[in-house]
C-alpha atoms as a PDB file:
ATOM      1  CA  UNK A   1    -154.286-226.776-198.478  1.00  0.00           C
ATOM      2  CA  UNK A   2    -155.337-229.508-196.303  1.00  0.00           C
ATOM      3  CA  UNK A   3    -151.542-230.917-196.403  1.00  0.00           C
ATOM      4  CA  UNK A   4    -150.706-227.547-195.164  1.00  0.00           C
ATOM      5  CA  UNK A   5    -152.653-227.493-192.001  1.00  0.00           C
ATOM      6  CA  UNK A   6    -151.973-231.153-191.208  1.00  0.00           C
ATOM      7  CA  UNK A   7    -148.077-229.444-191.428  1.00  0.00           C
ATOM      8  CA  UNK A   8    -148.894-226.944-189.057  1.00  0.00           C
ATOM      9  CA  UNK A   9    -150.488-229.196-186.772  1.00  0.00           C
ATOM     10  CA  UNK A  10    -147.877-231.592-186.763  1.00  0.00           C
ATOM     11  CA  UNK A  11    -144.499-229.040-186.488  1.00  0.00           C
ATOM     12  CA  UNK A  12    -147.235-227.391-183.578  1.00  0.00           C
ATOM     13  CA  UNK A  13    -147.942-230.635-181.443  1.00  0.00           C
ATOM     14  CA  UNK A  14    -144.181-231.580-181.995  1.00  0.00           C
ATOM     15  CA  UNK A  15    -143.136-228.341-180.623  1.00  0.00           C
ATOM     16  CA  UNK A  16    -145.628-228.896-177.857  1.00  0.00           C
ATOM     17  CA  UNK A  17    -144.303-231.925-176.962  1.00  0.00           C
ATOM     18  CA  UNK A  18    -140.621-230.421-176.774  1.00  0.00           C
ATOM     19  CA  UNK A  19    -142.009-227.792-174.727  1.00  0.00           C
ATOM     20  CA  UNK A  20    -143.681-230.465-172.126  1.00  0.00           C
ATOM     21  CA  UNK A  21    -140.776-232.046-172.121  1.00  0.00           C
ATOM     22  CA  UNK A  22    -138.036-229.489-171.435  1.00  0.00           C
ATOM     23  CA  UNK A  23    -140.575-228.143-168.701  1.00  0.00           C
ATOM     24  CA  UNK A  24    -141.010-231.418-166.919  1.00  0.00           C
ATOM     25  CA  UNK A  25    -137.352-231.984-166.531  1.00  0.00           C
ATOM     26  CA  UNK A  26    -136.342-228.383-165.597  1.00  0.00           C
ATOM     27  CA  UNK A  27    -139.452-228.712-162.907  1.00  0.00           C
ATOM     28  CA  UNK A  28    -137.548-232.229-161.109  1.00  0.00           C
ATOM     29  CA  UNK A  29    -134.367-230.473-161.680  1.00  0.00           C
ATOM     30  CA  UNK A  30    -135.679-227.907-159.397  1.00  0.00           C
ATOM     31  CA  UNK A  31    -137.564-230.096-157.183  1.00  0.00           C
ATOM     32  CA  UNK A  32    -134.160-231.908-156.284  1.00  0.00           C
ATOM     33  CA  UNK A  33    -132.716-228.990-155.750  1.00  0.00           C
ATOM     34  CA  UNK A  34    -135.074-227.098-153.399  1.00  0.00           C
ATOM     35  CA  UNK A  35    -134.992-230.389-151.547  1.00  0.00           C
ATOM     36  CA  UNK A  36    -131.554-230.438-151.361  1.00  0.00           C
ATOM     37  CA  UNK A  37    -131.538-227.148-150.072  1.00  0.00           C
ATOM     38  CA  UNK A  38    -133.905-227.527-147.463  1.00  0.00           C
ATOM     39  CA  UNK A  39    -132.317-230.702-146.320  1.00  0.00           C
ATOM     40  CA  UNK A  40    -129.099-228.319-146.252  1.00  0.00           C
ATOM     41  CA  UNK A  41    -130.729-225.758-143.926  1.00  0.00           C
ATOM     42  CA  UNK A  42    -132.782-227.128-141.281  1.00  0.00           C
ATOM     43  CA  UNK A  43    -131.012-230.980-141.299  1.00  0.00           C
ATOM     44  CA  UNK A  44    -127.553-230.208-141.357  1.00  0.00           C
ATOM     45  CA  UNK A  45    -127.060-226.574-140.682  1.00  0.00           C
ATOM     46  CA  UNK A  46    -128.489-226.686-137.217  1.00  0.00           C
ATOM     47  CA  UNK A  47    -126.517-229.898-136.201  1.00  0.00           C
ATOM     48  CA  UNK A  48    -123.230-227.593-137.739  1.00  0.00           C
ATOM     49  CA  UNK A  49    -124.263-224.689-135.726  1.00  0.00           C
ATOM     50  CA  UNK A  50    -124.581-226.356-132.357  1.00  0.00           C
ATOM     51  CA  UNK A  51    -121.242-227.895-132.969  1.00  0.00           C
ATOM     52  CA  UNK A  52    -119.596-224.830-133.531  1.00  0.00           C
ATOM     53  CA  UNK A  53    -121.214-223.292-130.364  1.00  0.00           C
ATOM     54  CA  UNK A  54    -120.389-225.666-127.878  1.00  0.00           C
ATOM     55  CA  UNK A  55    -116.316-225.653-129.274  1.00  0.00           C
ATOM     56  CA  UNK A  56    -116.682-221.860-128.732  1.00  0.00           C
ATOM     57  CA  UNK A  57    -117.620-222.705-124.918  1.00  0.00           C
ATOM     58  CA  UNK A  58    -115.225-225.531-124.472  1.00  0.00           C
ATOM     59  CA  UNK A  59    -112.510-222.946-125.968  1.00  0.00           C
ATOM     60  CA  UNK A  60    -113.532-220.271-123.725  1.00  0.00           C
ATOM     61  CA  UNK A  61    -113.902-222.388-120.343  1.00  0.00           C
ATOM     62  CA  UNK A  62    -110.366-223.446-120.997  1.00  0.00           C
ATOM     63  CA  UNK A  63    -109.303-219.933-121.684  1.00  0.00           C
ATOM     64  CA  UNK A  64    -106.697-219.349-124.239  1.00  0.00           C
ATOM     65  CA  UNK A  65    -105.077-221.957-125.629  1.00  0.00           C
ATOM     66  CA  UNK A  66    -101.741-222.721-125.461  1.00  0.00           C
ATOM     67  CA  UNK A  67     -98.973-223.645-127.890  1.00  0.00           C
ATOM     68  CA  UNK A  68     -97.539-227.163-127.280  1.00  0.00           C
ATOM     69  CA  UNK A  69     -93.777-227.397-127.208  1.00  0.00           C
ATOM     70  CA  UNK A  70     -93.324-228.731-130.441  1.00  0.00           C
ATOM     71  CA  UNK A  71     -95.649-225.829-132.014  1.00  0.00           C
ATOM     72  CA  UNK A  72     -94.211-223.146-130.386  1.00  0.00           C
ATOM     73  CA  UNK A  73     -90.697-224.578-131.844  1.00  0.00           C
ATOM     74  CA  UNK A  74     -92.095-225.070-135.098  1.00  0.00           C
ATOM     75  CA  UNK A  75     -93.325-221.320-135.410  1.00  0.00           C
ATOM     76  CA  UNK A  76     -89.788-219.946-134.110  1.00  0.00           C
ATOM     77  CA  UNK A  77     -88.056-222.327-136.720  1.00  0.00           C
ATOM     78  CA  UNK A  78     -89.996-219.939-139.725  1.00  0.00           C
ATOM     79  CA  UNK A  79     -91.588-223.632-140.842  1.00  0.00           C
END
């Protein structure tokens, strides 16, 4: 009997062990990747979107754009 519950208590504090485990790593795994993501968002996203911005006024103060010789021959080629 006593072998019995030492069983149990060993295959239990195993399995909590396992548990701890598997829970700490999925816990960083998550950590890196909310930081990642917030890095993502208000790092780079704002630096992208103020790029994109001021090449939509440069484009429009220059009006449209025009085809280049060698594009507009390229197009009529089919190429």
């Amino acid at each position: 009997m006593l072998g019995t519950l030492l069983t149990l208590f060993a295959v239990g504090f195993i399995a909590l062990l396992a548990i701890g485990i598997v829970l700490s790593v999925l816990g960083v795994v998550f950590s890196i990747a909310v930081g990642i993501g917030t890095f993502l968002l208000f790092k780079v996203a704002p630096i992208v979107f103020l790029g994109w911005v001021i090449l939509k006024l440069v484009n429009r103060g220059r009006g449209r754009s025009e085809l280049t010789e060698a594009d507009r021959e390229f197009l009529e080629s089919g190429g």
